[in-house]
N, C-alpha and C. Protein backbone atom coordinates (compact mmCIF):
# COMPACT_ATOMS: atom_id res chain seq x y z
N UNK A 1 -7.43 14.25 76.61
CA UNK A 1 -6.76 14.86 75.50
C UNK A 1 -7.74 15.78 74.76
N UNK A 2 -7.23 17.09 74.36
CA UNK A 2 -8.00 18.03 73.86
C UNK A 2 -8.55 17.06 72.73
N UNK A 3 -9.43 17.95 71.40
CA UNK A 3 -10.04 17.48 70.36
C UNK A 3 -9.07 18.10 69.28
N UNK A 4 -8.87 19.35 69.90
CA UNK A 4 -7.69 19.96 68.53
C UNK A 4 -6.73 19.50 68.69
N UNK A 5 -6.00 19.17 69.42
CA UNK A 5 -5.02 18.57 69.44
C UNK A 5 -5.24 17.25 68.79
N UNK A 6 -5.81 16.57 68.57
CA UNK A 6 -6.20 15.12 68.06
C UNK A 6 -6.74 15.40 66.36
N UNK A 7 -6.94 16.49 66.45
CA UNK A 7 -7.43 17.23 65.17
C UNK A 7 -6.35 17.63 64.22
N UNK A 8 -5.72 18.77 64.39
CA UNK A 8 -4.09 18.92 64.33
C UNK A 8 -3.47 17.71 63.86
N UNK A 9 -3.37 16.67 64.85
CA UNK A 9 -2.10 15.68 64.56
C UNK A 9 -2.74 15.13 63.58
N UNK A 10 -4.27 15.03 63.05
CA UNK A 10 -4.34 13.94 62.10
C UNK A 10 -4.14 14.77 60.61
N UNK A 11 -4.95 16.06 60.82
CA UNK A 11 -4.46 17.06 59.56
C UNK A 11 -3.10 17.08 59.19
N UNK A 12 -2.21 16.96 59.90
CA UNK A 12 -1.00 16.53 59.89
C UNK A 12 -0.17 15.66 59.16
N UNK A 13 -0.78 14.36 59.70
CA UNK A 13 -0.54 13.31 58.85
C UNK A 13 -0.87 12.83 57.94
N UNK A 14 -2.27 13.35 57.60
CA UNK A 14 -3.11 13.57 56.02
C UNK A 14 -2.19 14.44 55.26
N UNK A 15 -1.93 15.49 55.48
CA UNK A 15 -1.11 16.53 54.83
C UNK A 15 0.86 15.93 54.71
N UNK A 16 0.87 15.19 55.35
CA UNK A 16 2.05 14.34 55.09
C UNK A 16 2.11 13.20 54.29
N UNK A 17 1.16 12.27 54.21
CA UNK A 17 1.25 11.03 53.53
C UNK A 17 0.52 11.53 52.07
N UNK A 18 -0.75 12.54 51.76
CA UNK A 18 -0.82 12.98 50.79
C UNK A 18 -0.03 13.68 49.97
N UNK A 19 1.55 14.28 50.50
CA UNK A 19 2.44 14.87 49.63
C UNK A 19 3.19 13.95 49.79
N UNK A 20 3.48 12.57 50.48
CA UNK A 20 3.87 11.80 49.92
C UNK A 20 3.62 10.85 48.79
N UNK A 21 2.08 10.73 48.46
CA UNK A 21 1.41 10.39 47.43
C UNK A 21 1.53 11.48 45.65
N UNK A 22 1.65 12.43 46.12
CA UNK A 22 1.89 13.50 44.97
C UNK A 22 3.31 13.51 44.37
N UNK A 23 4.08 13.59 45.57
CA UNK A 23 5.40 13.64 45.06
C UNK A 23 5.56 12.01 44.55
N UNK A 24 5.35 10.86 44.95
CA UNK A 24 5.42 9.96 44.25
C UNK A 24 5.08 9.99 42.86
N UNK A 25 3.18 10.40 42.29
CA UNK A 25 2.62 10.21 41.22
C UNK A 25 3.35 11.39 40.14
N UNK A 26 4.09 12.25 40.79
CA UNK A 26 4.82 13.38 39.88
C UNK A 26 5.64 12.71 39.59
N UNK A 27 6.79 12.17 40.26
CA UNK A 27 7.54 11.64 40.08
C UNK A 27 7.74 9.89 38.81
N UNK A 28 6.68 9.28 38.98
CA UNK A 28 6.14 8.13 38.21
C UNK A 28 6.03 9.31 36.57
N UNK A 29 5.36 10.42 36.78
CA UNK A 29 5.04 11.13 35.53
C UNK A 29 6.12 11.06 34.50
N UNK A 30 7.37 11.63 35.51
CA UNK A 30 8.83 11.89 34.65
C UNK A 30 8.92 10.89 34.28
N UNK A 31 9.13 9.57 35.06
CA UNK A 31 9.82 8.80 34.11
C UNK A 31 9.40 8.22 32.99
N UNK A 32 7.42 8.28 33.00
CA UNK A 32 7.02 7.91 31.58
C UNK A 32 7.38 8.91 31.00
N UNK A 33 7.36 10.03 30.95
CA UNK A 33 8.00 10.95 29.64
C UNK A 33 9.32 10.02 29.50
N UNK A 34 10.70 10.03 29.96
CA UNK A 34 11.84 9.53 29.92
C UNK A 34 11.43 8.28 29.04
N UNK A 35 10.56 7.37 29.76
CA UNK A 35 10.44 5.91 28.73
C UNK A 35 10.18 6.05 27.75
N UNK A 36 8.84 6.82 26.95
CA UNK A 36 8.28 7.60 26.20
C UNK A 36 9.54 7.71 25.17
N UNK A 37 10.20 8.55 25.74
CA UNK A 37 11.57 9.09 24.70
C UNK A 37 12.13 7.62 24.06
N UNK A 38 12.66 6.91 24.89
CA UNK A 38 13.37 5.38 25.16
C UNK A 38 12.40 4.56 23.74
N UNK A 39 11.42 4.69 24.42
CA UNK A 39 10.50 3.63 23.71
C UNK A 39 10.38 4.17 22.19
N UNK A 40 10.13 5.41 21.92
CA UNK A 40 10.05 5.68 20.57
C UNK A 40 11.29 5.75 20.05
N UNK A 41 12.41 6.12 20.49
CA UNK A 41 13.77 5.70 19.67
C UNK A 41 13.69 4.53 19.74
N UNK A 42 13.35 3.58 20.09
CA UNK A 42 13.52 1.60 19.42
C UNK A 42 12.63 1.65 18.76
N UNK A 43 11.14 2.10 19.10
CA UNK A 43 10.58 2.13 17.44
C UNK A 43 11.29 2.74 16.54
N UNK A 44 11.91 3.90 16.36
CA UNK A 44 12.15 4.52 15.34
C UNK A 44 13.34 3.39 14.51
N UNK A 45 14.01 3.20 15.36
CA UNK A 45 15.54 2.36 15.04
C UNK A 45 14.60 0.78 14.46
N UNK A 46 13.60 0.25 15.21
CA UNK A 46 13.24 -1.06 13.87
C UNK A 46 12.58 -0.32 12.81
N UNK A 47 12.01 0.90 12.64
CA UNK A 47 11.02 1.15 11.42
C UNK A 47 12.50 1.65 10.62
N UNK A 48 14.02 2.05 11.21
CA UNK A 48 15.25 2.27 10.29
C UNK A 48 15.50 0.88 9.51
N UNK A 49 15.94 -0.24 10.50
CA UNK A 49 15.97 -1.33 10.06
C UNK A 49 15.26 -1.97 8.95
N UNK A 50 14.13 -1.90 9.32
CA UNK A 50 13.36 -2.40 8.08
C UNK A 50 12.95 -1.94 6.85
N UNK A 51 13.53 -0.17 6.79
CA UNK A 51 13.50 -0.05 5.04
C UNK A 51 15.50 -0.31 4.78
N UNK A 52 16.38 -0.53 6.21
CA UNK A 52 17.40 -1.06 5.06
C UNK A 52 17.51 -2.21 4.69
N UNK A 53 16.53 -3.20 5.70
CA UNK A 53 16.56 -4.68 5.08
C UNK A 53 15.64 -4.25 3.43
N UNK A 54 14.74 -3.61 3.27
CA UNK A 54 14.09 -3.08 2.04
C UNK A 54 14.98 -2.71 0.80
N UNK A 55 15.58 -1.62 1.39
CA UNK A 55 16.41 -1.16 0.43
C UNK A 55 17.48 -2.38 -0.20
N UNK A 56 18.01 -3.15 0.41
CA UNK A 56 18.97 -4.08 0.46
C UNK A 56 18.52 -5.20 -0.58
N UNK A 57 17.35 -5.78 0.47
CA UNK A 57 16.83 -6.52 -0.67
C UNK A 57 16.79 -6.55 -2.35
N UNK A 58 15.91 -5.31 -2.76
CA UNK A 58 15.37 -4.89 -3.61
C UNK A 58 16.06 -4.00 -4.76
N UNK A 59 17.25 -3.73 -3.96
CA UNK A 59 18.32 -3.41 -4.55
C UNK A 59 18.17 -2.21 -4.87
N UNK A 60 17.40 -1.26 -3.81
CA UNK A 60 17.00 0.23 -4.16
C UNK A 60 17.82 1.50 -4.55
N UNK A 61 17.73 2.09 -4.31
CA UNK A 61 18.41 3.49 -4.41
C UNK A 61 18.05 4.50 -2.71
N UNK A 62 16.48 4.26 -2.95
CA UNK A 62 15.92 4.89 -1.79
C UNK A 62 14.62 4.33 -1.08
N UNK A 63 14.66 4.22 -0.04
CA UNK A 63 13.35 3.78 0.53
C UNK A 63 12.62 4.71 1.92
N UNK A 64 11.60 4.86 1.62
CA UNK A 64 11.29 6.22 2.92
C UNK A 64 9.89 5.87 2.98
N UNK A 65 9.32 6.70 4.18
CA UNK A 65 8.21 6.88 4.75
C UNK A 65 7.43 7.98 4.84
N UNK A 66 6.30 8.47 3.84
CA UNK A 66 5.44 9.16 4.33
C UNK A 66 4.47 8.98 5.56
N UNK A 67 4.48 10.22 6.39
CA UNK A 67 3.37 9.75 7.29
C UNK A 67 1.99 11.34 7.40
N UNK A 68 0.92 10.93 7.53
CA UNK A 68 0.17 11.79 7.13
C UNK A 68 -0.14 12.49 8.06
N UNK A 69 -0.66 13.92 8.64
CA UNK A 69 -0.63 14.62 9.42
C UNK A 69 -1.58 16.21 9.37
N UNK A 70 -2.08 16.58 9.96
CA UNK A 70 -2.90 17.48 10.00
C UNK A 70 -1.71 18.69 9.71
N UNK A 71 -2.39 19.71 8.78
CA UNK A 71 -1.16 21.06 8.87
C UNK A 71 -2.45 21.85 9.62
N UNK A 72 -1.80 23.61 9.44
CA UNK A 72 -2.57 24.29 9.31
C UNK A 72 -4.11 24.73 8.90
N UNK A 73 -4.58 26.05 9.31
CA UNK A 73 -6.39 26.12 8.91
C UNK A 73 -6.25 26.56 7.96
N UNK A 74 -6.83 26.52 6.52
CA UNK A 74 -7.33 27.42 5.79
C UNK A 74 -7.94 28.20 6.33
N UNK A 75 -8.54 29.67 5.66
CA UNK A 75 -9.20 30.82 6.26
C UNK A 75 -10.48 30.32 5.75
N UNK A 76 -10.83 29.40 5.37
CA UNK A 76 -12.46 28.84 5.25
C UNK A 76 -12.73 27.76 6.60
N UNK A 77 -11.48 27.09 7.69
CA UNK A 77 -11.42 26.66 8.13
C UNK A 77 -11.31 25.10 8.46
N UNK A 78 -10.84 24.92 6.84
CA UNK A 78 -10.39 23.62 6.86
C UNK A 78 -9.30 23.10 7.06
N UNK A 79 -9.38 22.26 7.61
CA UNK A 79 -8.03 21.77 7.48
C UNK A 79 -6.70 21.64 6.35
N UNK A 80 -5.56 21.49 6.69
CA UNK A 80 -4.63 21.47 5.11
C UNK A 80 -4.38 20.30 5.82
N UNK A 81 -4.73 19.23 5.43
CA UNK A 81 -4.21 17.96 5.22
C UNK A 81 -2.83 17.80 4.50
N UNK A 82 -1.63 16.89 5.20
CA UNK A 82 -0.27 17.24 5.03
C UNK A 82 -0.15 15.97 5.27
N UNK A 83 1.31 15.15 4.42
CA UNK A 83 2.02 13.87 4.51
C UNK A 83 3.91 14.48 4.77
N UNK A 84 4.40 14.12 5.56
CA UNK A 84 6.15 14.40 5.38
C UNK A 84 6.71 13.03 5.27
N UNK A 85 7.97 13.24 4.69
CA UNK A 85 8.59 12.02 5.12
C UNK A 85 9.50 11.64 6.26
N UNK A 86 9.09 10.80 7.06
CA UNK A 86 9.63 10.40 8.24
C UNK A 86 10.50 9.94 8.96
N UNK A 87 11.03 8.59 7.74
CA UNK A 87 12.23 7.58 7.75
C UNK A 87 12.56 7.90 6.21
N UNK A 88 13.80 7.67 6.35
CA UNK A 88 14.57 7.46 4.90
C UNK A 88 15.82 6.74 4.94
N UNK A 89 15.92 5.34 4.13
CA UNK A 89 17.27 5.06 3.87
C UNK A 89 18.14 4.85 2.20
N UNK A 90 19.11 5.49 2.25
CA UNK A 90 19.35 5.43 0.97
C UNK A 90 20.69 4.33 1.04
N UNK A 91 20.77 4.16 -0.68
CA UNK A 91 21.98 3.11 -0.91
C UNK A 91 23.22 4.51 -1.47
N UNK A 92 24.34 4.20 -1.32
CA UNK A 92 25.81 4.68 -1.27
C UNK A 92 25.45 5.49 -2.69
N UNK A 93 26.18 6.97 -3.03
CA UNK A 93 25.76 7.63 -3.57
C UNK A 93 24.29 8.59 -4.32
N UNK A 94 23.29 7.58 -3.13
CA UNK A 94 22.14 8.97 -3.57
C UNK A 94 21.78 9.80 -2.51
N UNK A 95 21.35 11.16 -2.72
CA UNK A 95 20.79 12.01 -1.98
C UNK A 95 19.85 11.63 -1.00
N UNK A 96 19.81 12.20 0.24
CA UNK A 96 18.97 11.87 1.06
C UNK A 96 17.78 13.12 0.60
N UNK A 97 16.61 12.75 0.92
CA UNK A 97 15.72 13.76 0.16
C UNK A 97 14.68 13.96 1.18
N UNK A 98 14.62 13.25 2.57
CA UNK A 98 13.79 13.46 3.40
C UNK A 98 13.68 14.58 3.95
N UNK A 99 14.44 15.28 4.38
CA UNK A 99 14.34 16.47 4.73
C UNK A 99 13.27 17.56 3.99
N UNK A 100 13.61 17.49 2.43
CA UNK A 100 13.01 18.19 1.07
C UNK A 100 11.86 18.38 1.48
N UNK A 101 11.38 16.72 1.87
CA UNK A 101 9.48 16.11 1.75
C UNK A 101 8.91 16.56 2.83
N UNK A 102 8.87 17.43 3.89
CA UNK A 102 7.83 17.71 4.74
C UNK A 102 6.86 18.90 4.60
N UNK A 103 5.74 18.59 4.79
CA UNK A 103 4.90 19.63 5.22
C UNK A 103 4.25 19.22 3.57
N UNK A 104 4.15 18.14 3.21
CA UNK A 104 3.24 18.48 1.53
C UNK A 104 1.87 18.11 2.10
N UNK A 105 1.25 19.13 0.88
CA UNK A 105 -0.51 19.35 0.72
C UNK A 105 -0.82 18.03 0.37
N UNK A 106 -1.88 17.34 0.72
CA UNK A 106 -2.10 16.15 -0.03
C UNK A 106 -3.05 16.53 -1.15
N UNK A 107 -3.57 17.64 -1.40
CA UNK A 107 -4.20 18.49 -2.23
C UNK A 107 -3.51 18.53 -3.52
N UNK A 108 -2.20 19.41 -3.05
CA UNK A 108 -1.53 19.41 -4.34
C UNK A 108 -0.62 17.64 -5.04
N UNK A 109 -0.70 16.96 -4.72
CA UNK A 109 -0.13 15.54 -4.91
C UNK A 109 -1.42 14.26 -5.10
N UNK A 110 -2.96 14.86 -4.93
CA UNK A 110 -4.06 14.47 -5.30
C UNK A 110 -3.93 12.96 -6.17
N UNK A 111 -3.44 13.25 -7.47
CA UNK A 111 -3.33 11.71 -8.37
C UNK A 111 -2.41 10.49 -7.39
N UNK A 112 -0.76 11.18 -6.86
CA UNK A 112 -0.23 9.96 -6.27
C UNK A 112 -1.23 9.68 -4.91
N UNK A 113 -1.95 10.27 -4.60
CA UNK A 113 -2.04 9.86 -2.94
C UNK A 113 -3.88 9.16 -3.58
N UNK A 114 -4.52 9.47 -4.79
CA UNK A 114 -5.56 8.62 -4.91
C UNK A 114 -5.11 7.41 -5.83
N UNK A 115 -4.11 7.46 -6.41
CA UNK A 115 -3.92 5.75 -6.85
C UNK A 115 -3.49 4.86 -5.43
N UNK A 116 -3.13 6.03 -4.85
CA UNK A 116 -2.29 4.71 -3.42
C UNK A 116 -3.88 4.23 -2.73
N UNK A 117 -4.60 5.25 -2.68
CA UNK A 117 -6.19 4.64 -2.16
C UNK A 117 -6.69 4.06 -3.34
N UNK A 118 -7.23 3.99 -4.36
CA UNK A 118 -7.58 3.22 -5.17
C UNK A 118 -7.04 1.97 -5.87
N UNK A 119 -6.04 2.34 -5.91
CA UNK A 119 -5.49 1.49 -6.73
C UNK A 119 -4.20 0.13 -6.11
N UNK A 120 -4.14 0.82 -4.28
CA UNK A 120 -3.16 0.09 -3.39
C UNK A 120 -1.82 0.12 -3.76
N UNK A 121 -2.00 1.27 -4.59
CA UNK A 121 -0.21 1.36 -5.41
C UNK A 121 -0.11 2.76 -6.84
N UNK A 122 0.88 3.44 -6.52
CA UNK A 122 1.21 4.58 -7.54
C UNK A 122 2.94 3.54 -8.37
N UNK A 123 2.63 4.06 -9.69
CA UNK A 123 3.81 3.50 -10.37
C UNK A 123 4.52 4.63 -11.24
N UNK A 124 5.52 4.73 -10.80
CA UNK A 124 6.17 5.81 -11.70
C UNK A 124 6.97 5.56 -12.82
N UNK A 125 7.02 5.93 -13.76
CA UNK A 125 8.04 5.29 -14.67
C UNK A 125 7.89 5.98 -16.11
N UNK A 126 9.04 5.73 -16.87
CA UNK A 126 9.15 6.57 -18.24
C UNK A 126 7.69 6.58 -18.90
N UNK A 127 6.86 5.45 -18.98
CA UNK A 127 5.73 5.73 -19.71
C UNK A 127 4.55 6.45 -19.08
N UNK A 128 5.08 7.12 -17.73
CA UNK A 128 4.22 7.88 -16.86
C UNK A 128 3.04 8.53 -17.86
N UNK A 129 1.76 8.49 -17.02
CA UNK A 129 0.85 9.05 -18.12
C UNK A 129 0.43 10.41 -18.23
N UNK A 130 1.00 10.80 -17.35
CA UNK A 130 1.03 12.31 -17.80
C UNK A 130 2.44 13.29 -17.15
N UNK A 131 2.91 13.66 -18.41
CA UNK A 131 4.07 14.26 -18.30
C UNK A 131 4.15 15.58 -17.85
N UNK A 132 2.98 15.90 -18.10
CA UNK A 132 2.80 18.02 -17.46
C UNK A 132 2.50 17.62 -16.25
N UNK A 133 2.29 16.69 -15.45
CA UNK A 133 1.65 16.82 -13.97
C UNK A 133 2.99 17.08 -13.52
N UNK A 134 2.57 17.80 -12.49
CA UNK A 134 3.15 17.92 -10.69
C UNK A 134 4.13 16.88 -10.41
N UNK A 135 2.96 15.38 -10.63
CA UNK A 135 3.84 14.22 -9.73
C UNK A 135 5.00 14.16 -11.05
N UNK A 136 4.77 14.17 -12.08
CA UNK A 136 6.18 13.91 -12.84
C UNK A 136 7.01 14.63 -12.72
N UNK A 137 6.78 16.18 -12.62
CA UNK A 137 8.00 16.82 -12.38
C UNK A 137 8.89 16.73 -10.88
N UNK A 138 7.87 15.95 -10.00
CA UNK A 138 8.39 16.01 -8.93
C UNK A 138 9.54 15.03 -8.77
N UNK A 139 8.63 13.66 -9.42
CA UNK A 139 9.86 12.49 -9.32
C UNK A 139 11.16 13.10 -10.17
N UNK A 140 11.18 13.66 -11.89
CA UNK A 140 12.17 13.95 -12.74
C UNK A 140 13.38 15.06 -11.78
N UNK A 141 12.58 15.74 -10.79
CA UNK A 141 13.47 17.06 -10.36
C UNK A 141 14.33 16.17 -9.11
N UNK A 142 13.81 15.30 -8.75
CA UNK A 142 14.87 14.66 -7.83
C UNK A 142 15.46 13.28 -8.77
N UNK A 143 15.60 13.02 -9.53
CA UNK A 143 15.99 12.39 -10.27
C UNK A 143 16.11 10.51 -10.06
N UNK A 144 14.66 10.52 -10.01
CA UNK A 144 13.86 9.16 -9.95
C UNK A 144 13.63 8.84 -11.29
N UNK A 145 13.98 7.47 -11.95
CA UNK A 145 13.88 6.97 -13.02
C UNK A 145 12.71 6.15 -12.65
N UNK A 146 12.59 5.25 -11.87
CA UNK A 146 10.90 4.61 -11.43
C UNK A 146 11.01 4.81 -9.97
N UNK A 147 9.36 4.77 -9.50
CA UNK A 147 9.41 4.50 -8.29
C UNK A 147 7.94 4.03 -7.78
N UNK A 148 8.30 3.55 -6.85
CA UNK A 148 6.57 2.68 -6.54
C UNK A 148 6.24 3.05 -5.15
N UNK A 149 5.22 3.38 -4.48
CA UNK A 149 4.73 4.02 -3.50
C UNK A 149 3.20 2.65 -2.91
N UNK A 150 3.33 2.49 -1.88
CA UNK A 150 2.07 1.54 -1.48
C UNK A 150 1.94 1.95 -0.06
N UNK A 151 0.36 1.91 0.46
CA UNK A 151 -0.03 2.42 1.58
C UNK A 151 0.54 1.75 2.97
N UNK A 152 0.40 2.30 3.50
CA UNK A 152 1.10 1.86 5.05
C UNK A 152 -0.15 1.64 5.62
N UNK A 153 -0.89 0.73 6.08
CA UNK A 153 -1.83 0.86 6.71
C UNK A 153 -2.41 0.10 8.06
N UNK A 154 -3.46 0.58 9.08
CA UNK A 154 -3.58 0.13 10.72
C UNK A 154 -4.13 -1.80 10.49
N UNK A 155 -4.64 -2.24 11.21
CA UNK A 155 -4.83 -3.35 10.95
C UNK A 155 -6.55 -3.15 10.53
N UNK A 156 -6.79 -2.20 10.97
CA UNK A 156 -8.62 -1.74 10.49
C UNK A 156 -8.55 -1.42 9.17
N UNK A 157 -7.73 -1.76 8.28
CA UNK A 157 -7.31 -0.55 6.84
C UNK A 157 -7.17 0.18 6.69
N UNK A 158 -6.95 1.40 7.98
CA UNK A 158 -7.18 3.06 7.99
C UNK A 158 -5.69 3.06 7.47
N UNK A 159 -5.15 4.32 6.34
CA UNK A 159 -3.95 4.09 6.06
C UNK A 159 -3.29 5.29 6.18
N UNK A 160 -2.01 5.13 6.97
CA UNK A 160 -1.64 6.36 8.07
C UNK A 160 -0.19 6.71 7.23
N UNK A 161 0.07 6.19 6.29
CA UNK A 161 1.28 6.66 5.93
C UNK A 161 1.61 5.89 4.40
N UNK A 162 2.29 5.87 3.74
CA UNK A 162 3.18 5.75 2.64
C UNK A 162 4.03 5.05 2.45
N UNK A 163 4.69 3.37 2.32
CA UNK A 163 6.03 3.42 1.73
C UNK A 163 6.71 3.57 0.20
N UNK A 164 7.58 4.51 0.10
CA UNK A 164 8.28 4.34 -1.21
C UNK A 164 9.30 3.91 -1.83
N UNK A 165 9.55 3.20 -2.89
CA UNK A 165 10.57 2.88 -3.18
C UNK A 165 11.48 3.26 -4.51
N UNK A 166 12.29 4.05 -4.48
CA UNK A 166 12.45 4.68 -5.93
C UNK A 166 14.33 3.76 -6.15
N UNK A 167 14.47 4.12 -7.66
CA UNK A 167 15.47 3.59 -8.59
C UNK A 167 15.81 4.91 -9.57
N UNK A 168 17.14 5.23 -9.09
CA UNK A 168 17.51 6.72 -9.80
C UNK A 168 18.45 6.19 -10.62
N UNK A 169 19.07 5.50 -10.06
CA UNK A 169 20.17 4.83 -11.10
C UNK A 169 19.98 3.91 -12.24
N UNK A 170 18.96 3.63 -12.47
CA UNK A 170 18.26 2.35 -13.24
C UNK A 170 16.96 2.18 -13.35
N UNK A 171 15.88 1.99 -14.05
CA UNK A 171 15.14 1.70 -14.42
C UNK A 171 14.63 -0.19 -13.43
N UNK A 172 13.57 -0.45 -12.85
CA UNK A 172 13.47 -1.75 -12.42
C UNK A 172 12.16 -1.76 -12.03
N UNK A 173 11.73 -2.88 -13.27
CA UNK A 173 10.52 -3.51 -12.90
C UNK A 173 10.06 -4.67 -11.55
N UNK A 174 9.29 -4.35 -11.03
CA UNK A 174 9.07 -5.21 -9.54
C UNK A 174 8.31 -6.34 -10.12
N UNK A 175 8.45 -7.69 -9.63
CA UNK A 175 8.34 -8.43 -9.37
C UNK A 175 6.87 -8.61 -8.72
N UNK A 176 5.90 -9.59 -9.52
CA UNK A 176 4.98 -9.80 -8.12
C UNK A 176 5.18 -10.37 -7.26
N UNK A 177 6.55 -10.82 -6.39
CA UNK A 177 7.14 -11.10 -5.29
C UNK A 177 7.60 -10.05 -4.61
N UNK A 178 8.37 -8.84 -5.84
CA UNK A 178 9.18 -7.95 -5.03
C UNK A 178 7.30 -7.18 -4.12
N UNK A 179 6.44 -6.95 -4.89
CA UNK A 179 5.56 -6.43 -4.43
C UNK A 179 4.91 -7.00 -3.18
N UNK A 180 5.04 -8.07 -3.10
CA UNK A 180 4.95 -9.18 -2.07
C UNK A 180 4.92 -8.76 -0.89
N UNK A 181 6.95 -8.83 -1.36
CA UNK A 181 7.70 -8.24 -0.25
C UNK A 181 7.13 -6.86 0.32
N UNK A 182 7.11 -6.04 -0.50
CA UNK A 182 7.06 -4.59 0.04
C UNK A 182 5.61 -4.43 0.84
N UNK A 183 4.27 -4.93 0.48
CA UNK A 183 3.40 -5.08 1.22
C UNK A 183 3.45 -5.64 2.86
N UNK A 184 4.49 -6.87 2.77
CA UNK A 184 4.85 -7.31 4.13
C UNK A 184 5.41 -6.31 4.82
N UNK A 185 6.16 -5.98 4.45
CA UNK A 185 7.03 -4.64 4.79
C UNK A 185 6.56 -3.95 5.45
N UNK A 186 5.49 -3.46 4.41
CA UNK A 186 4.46 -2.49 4.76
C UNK A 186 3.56 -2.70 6.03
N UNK A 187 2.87 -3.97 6.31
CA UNK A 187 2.80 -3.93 7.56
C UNK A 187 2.84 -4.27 8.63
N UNK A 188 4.86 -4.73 8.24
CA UNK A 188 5.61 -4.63 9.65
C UNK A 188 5.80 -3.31 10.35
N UNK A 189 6.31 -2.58 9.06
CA UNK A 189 6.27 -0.91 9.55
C UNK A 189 5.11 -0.75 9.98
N UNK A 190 3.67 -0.66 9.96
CA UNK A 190 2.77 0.19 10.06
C UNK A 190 2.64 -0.13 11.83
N UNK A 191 3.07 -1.55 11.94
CA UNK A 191 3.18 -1.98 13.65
C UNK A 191 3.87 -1.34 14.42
N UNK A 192 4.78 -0.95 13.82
CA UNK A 192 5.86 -0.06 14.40
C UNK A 192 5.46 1.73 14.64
N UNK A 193 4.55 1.60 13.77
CA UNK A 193 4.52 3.43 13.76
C UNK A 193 2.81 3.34 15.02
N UNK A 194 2.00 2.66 14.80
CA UNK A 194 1.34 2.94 15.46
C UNK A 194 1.45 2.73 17.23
């Protein structure tokens, strides 16, 4: 038997079982994208669940999710550090407002987003302490009477997002239980988002 001929048939079958190997591993590719899709709609649907068990509880108005996110460069080349909101569930007659919240500077919102790091909590409410700020006009223009905001954070403490809880219809002081609660909350969601 020649050598090319023995040569040939094996290039052959290398060149056959290797595009059978490709077309397999392409194929494996799609369907993690497909799961991918799958898998993050059931996350998304328990991180829904669990601000309406929130909302429900607590007897909210609104409960949502900031999550924090790189924007655009400045022309000095920094980054614009950006939070949107992600999830939102509201109770029967209030505005959904998630849509409103994406793409904010964490620059310009500076006081709420350093009490949530310092302080493990922003509190909004009539005796707000400063009435010319930003954050007050922001809560008054969507028409939040209180609202309380606490970090979402990884199990390392790195804190990747926001939950809030506002009361448009009423005025309501939390509980150091209700706060309890919302911390647990906080990181059941944060399991979910990461």
């Amino acid at each position: 038997m020649d050598i090319s001929i023995i040569l040939s048939s094996c290039i052959v079958a290398f060149t056959t079982i290797a595009s059978i190997f490709v077309k397999e591993y392409l194929q494996n590719k799609k369907n993690e994208k497909k799961n991918c899709i799958i898998e993050y709609t059931r996350q998304n649907e328990n991180v829904e669940k669990a601000l309406e068990y929130t909302l429900d509880e607590l007897n909210a108005d609104r409960v949502y999710i900031f999550e924090f996110h790189n924007g655009e460069h400045f022309y000095s080349g920094n980054h614009q550090q950006k939070f949107s909101a992600t999830y939102e569930s509201v109770a029967a007659g209030i505005s959904s407002e998630s849509l409103n919240l994406q793409n904010l500077r964490v620059s310009t919102f500076n006081h709420f987003i350093k009490d949530i790091i310092d302080y493990k909590m922003h509190i909004f409410n009539s005796d707000y302490k400063n009435k010319k700020s930003l954050c007050y006009n922001w809560f008054k223009q969507r028409g939040i009477h209180n609202s309380y905001a606490f970090p979402v954070k990884t199990l390392n403490k790195k804190i990747i997002g926001i939950i809030c809880i506002d009361f448009n219809k009423n005025q309501k002081k939390l509980t150091s239980e209700n706060i309890k609660f919302i911390k647990n909350q906080s990181n059941i969601i944060s399991g979910y988002l990461i």
